[in-house]
Protein backbone atom coordinates (compact mmCIF):
# COMPACT_ATOMS: atom_id res chain seq x y z
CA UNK A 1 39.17 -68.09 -71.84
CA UNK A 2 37.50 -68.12 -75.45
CA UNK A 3 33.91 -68.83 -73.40
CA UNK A 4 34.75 -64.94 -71.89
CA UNK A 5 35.83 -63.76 -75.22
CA UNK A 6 32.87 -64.52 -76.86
CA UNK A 7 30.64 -63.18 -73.88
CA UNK A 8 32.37 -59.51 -73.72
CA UNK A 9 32.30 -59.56 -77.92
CA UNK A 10 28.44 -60.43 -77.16
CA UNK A 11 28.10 -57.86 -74.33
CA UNK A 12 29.49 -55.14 -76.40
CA UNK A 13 27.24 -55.88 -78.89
CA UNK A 14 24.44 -55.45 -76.62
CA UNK A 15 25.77 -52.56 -74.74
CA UNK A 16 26.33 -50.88 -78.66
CA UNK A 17 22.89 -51.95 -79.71
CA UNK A 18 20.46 -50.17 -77.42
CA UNK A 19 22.87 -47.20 -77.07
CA UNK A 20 22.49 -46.79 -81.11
CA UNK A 21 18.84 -47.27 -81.40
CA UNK A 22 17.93 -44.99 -84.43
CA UNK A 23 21.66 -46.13 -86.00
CA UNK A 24 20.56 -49.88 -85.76
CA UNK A 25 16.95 -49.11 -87.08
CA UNK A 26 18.44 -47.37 -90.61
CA UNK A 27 20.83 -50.09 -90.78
CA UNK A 28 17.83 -52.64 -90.25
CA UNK A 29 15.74 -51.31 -92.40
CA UNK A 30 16.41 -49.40 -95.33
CA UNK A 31 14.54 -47.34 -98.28
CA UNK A 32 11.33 -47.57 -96.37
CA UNK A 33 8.14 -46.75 -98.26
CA UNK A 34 4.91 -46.32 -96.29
CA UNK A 35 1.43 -45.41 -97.50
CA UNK A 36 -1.93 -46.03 -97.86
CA UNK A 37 -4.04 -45.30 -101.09
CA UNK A 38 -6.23 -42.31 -98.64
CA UNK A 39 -7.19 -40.85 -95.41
CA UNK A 40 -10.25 -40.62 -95.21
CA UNK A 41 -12.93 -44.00 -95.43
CA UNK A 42 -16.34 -44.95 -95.13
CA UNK A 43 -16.78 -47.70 -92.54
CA UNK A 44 -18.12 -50.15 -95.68
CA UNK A 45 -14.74 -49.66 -97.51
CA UNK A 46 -11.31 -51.18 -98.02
CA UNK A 47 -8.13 -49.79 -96.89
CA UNK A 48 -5.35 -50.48 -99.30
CA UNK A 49 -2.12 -50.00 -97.41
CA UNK A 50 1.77 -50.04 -99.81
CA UNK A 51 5.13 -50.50 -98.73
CA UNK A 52 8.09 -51.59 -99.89
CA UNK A 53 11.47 -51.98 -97.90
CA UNK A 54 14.82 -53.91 -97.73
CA UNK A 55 15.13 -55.95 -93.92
CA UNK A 56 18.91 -56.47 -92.78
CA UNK A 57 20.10 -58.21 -89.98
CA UNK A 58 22.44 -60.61 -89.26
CA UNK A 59 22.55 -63.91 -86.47
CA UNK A 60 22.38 -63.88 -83.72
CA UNK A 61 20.09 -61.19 -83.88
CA UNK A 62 16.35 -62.01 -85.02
CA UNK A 63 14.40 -59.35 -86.71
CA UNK A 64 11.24 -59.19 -88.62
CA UNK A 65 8.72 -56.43 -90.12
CA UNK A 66 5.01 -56.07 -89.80
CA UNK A 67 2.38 -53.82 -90.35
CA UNK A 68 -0.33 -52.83 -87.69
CA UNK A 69 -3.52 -51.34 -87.20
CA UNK A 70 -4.56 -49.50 -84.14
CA UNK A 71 -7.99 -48.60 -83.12
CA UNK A 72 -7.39 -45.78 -80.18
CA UNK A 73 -10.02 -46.06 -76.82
CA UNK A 74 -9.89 -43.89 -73.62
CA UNK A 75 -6.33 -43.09 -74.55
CA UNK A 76 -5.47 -46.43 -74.99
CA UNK A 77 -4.18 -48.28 -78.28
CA UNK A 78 -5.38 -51.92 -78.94
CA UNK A 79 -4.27 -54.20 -81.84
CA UNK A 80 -6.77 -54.73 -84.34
CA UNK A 81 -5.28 -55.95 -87.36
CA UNK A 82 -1.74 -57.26 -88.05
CA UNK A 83 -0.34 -58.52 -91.51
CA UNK A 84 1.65 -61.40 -91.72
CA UNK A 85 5.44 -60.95 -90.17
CA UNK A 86 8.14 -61.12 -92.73
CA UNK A 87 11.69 -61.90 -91.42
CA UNK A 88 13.52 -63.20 -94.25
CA UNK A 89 16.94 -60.90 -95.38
CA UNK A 90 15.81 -59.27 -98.31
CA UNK A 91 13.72 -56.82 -100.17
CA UNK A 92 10.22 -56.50 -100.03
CA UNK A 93 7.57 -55.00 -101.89
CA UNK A 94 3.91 -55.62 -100.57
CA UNK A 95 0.35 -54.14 -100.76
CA UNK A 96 -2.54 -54.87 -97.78
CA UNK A 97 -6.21 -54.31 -98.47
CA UNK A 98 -7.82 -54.35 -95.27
CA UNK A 99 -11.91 -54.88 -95.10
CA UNK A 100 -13.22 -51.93 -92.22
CA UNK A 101 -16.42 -53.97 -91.67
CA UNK A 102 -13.78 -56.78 -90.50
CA UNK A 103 -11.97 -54.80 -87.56
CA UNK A 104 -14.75 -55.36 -85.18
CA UNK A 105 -14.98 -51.53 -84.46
CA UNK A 106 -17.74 -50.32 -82.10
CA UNK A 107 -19.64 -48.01 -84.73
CA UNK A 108 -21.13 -46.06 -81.56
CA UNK A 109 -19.62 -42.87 -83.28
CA UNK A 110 -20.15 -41.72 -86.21
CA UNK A 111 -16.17 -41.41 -86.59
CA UNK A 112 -13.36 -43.48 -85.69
CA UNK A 113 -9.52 -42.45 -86.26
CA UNK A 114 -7.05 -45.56 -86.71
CA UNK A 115 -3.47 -45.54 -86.61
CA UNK A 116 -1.70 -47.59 -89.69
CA UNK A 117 1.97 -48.40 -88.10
CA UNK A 118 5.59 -49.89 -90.18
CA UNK A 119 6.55 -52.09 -87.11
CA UNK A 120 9.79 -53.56 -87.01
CA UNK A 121 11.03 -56.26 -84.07
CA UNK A 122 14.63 -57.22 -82.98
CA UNK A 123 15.32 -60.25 -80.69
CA UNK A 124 19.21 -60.10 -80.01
CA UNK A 125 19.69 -63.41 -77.53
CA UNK A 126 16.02 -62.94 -75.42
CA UNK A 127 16.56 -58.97 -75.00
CA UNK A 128 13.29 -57.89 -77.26
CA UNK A 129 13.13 -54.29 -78.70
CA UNK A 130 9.84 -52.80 -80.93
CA UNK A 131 10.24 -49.64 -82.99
CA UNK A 132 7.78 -47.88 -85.25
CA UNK A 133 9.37 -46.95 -87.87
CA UNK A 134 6.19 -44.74 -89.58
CA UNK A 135 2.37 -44.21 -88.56
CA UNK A 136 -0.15 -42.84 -90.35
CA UNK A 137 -3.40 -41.87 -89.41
CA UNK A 138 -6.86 -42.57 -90.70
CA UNK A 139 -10.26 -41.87 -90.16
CA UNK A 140 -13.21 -44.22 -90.61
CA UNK A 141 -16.95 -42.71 -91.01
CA UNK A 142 -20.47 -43.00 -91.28
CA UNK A 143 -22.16 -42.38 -94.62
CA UNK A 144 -24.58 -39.21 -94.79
CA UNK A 145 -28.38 -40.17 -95.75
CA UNK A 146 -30.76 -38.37 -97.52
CA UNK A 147 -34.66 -39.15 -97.14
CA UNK A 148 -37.60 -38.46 -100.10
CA UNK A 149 -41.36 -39.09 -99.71
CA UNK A 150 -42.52 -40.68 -102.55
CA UNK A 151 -46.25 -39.32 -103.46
CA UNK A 152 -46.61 -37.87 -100.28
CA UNK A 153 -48.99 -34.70 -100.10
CA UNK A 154 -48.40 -32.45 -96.60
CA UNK A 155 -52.46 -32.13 -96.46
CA UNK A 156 -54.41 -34.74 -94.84
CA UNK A 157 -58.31 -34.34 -94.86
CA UNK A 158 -60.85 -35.87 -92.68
CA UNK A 159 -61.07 -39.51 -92.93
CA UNK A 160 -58.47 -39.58 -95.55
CA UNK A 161 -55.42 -42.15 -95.61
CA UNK A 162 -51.89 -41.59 -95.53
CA UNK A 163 -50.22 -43.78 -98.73
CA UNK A 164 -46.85 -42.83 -100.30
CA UNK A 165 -43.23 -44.50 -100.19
CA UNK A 166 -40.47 -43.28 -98.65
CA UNK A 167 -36.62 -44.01 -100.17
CA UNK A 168 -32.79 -43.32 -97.67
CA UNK A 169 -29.80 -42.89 -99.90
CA UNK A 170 -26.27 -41.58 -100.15
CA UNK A 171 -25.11 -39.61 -102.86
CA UNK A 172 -21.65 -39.43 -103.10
CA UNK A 173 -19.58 -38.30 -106.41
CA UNK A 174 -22.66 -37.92 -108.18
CA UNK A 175 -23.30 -41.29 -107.85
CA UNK A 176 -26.70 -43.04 -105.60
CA UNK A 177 -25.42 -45.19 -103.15
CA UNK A 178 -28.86 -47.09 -101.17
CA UNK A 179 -29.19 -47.91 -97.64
CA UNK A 180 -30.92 -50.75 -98.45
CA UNK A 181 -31.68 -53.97 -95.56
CA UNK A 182 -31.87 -51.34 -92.96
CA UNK A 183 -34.21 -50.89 -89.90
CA UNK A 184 -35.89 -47.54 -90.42
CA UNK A 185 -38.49 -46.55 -87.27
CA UNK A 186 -41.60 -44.76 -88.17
CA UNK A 187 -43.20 -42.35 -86.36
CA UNK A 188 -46.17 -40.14 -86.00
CA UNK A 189 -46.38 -37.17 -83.72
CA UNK A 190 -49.22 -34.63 -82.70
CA UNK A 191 -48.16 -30.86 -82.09
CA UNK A 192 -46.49 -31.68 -78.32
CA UNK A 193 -44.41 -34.43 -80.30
CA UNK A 194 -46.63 -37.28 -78.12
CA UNK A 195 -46.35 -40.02 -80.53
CA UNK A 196 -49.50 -41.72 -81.45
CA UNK A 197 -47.78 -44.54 -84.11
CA UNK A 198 -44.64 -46.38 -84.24
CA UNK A 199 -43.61 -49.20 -86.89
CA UNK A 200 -40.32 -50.64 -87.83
CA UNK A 201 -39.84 -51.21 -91.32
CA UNK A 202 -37.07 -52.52 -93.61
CA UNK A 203 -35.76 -51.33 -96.98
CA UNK A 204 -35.57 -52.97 -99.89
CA UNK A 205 -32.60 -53.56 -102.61
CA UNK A 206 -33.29 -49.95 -103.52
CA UNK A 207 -33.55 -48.26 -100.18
CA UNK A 208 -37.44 -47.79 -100.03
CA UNK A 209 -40.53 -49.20 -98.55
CA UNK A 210 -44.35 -48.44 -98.65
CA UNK A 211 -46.27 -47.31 -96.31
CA UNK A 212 -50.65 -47.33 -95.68
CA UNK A 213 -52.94 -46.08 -92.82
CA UNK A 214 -56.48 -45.60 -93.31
CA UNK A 215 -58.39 -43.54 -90.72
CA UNK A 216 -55.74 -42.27 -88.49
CA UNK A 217 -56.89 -41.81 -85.33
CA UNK A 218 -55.94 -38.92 -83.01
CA UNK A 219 -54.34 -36.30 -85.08
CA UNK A 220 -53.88 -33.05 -83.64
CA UNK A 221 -55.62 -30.22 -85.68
CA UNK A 222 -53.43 -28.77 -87.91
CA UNK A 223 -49.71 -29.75 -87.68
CA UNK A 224 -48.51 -33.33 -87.42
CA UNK A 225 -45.14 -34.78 -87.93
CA UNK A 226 -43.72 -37.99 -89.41
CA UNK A 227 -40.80 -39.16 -88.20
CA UNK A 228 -38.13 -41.46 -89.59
CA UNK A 229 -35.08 -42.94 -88.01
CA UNK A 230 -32.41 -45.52 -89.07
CA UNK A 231 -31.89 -47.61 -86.66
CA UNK A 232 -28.15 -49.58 -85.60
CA UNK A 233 -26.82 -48.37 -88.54
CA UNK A 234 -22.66 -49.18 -88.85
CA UNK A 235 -22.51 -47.56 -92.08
CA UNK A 236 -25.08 -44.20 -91.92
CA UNK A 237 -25.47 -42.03 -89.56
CA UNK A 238 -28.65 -42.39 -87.07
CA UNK A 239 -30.08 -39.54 -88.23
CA UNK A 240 -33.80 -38.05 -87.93
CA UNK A 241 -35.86 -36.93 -90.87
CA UNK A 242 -38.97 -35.09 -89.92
CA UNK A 243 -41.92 -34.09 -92.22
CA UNK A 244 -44.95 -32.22 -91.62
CA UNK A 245 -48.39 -32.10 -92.48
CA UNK A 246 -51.73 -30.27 -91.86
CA UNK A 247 -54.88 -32.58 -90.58
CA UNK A 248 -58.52 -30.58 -91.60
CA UNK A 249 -60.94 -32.28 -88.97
CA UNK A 250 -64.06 -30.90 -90.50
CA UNK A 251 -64.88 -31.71 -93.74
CA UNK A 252 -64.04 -28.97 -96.42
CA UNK A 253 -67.03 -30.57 -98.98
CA UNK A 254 -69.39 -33.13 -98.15
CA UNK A 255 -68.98 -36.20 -100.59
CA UNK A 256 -71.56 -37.53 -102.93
CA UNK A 257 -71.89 -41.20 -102.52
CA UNK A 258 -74.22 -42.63 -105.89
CA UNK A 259 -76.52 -45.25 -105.47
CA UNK A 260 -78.70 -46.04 -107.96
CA UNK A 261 -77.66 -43.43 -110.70
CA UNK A 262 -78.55 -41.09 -108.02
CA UNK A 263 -76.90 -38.87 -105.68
CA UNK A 264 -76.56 -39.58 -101.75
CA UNK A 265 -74.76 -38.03 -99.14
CA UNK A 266 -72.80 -39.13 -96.27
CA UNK A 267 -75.33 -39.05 -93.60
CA UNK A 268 -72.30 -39.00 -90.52
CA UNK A 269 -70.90 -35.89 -92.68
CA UNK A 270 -73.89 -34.45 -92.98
CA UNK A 271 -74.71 -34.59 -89.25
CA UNK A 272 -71.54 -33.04 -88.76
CA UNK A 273 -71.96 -30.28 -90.42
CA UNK A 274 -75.22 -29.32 -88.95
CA UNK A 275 -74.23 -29.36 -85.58
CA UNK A 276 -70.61 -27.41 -86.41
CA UNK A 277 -73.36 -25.14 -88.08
CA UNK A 278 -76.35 -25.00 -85.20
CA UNK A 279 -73.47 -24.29 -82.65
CA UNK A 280 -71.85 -21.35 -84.48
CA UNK A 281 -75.44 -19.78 -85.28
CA UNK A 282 -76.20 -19.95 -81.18
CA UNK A 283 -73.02 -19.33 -80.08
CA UNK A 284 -73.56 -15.71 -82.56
CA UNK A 285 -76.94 -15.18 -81.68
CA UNK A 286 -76.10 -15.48 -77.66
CA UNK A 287 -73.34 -12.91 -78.24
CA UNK A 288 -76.05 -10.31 -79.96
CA UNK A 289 -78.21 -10.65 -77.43
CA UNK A 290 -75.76 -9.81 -74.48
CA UNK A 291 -74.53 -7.00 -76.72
CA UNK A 292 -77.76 -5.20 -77.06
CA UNK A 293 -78.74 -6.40 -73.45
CA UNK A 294 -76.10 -4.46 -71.74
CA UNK A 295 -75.91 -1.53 -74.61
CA UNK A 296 -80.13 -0.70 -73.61
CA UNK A 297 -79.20 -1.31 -69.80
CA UNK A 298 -77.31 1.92 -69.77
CA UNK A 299 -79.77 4.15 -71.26
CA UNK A 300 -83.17 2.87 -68.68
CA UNK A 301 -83.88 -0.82 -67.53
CA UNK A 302 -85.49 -2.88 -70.14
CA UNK A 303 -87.16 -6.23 -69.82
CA UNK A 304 -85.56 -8.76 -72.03
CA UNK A 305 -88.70 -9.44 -73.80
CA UNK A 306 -88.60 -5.69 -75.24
CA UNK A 307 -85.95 -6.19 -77.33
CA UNK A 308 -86.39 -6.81 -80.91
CA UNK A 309 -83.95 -7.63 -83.63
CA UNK A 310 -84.60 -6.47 -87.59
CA UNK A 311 -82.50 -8.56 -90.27
């Protein structure tokens, strides 16, 4: 007889507990505080998470309090972080700092939204029951970066090398915040964007690195491009920085090499400008001859070897 007292004062108990559900959580948990220090974070920063709460509960029932992270993908919430589960009767007050770079997120985006949840468990005799109590959402993202040549002039001439430095950073605040140890690609493209050089280079402490070509092969007259990519970047975004600059094939002025105290010049220059100017001087003089050729035809037929030019 006492055996089916204590079963229907257990039953009822039961029966009264999930029918009561948000009456049972307030008397659970009380004066619930739940924050976390911002919203928004880069993916290299710490998430400081506060709360502060009083857990009630009395035997047989179990109950304990924890706070989870979720990371959200295809609709579906997995478990990345969860603090330590605190089940004693009492008050609490507790703060959480929570490296990003440790939750193992994919970084395939440059943004990633988080949900920050006050979870509270009951375990009345093998019947389990979750509730979350608060949730607050986050968002995790990659930094911006900013690219500067370093003594880099946009005019290449013939034979000439291309030397300067180039430096990635994030400025942030008003402060200078350096992607430095990262893979940046380098690239150089002709007019159609065919790329005619590719190199992998790293940064330094200070975001930069140097870079040197002699006698670049190639180039399309005119416009070129340098390109400049970070590559599998979890804190920047993967963004491309394009330059431009103007390649003069022939020589603008022929340079004086000195040997001797005296003058010489470049004999392949030279050459090149003497056939660039025999071409131009036939190419004109075949055009003035056609001219007055078919000019004369019109008035009577003239043998070619009647005409005669005055300068």
């Amino acid at each position: 007889m006492r055996k089916k007292a204590i079963f229907l004062i257990v039953l009822i108990v039961v029966i009264d507990f999930f029918n009561h559900p948000i009456k049972a959580k307030a008397y659970w948990v009380n004066d619930l505080s739940f924050s976390t220090d911002k919203e928004i974070y880069f993916n290299d920063e710490t998430i400081q998470i506060n709360a502060s709460w009083e857990l009630d509960y009395d035997p047989p029932l179990y109950a304990y309090t924890s706070i989870i992270i979720f990371d959200e993908i295809n609709g579906t919430q997995y478990n990345i972080w969860e603090s330590s589960r605190y089940d004693i009767v009492g008050n609490y007050s507790e703060t959480w700092l929570v490296d990003i770079k440790s939750l193992g997120l994919s970084y395939e985006n440059s943004s990633n939204i988080l949900y920050v949840k006050f979870h509270l468990y009951l375990n009345l005799l093998g019947d389990e029951t979750s509730y979350w109590l608060e949730t607050i959402e986050i968002t995790t993202i990659k930094r911006n970066v900013s690219c500067e040549l370093i003594g880099f002039e946009n005019y290449l001439k013939y034979n000439g090398d291309l030397s300067f430095g180039a430096k990635f950073y994030n400025t942030t605040l008003g402060s200078e915040y350096y992607v430095s140890n990262h893979q940046i690609s380098f690239e150089i493209l002709l007019q159609n964007f065919i790329s005619i050089f590719s190199k992998v280079y790293l940064t330094n402490g200070t975001g930069e690195f140097k870079i040197f070509i002699s006698n670049i092969k190639n180039l399309s007259i005119g416009i070129n491009y340098l390109w400049f990519t970070l590559l599998n970047s979890q804190f920047f975004k993967s963004e491309v920085f394009q330059f431009e600059f103007y390649f003069e094939v022939r020589p603008a002025t022929i340079l004086n090499l000195k040997e001797d105290g005296k003058e010489k010049k470049n004999d392949s220059e030279i050459n090149q400008v003497v056939v660039i100017s025999v071409s131009i001087t036939a190419s004109i003089l075949f055009g003035i001859i056609l001219f007055l050729y078919h000019r004369n035809m019109k008035k009577k037929p003239r043998n070619l070897h009647e005409i005669t030019f005055k300068y």
